[in-house]
Protein backbone atom coordinates (compact mmCIF):
# COMPACT_ATOMS: atom_id res chain seq x y z
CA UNK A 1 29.73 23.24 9.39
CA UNK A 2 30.17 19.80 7.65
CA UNK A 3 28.51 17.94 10.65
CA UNK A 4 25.70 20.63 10.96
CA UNK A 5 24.96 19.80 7.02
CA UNK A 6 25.55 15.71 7.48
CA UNK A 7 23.00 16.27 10.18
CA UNK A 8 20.67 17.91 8.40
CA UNK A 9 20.87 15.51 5.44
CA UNK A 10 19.91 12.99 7.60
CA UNK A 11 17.02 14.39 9.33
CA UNK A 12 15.95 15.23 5.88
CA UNK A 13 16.27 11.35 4.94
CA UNK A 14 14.66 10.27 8.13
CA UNK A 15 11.48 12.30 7.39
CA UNK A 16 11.25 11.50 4.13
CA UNK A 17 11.36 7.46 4.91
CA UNK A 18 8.55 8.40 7.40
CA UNK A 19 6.60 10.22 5.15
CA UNK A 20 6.84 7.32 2.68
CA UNK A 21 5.86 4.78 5.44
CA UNK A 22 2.85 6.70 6.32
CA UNK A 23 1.70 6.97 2.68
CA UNK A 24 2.22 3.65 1.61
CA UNK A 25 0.65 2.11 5.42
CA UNK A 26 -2.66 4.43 4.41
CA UNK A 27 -2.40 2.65 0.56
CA UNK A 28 -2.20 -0.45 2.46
CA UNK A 29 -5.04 0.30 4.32
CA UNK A 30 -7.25 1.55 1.59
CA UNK A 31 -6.44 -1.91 -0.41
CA UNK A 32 -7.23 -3.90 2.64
CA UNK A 33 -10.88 -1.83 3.03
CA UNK A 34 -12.12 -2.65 -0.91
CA UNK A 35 -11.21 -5.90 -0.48
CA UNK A 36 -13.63 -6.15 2.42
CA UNK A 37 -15.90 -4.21 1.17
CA UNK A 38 -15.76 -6.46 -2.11
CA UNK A 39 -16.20 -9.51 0.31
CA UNK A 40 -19.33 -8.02 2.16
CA UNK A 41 -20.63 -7.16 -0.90
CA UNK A 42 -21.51 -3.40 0.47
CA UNK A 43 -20.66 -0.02 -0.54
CA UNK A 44 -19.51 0.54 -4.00
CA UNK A 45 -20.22 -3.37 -4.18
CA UNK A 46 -23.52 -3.92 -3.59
CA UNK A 47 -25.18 -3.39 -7.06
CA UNK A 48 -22.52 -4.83 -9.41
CA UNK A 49 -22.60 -7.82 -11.32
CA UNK A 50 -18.30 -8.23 -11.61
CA UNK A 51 -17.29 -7.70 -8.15
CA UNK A 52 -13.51 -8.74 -8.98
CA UNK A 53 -13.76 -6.18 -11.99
CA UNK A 54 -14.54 -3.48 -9.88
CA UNK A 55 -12.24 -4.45 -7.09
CA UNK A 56 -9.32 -4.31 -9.28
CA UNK A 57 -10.44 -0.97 -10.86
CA UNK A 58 -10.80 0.50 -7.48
CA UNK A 59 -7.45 -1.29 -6.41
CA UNK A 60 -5.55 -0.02 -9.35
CA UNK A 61 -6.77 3.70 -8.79
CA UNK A 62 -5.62 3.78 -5.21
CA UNK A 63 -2.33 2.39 -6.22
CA UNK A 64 -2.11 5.07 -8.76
CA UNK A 65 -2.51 7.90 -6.93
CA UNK A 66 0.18 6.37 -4.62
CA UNK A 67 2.60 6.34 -7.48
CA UNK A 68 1.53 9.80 -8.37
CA UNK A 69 1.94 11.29 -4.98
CA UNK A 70 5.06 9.79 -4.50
CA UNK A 71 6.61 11.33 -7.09
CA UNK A 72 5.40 14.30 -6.41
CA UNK A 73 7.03 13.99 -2.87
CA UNK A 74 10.43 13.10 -4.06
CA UNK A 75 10.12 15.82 -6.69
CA UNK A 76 9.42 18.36 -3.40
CA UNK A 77 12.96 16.78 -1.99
CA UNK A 78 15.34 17.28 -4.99
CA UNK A 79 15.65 21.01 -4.21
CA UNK A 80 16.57 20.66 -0.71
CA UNK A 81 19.04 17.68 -1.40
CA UNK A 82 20.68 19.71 -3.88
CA UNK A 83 20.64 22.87 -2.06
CA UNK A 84 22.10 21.50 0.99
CA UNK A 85 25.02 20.22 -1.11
CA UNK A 86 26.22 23.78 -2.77
């Protein structure tokens, strides 16, 4: 029974790390596209006089909601650590 648990505790760990790889790849990725955008000067960048203002804004929001999301991931995991311990 103790190896059946172990074994779940690590598959549980294992998704998780995935999960969080994913997320913060896609954050990664969203960075990457304002600063392009900022550099082409299109999209949300076309009609603004502060480029780098808005950049960082932008920048700032999408690293935000990473934050956000990511505790509200590990907050989803706590039960099913703690469960899997009792």
């Amino acid at each position: 029974m103790l190896f059946v648990q172990c074994c779940s505790l690590g598959l549980q760990l294992i998704l998780c790390i995935t999960d969080n790889w994913l997320s913060y790849r896609a954050t990664w990725n969203a960075q990457n596209r304002e600063l392009a955008l900022r550099d082409a000067g299109i999209g949300p960048y076309e009609d603004t006089n502060d480029r780098n203002a808005l950049v960082v804004k932008r920048v700032d929001n999408v690293m935000m909601r990473e934050g956000s999301e990511w505790y509200i991931r590990q907050a989803k995991e706590l039960p099913k650590t703690g469960s899997s311990h009792s």
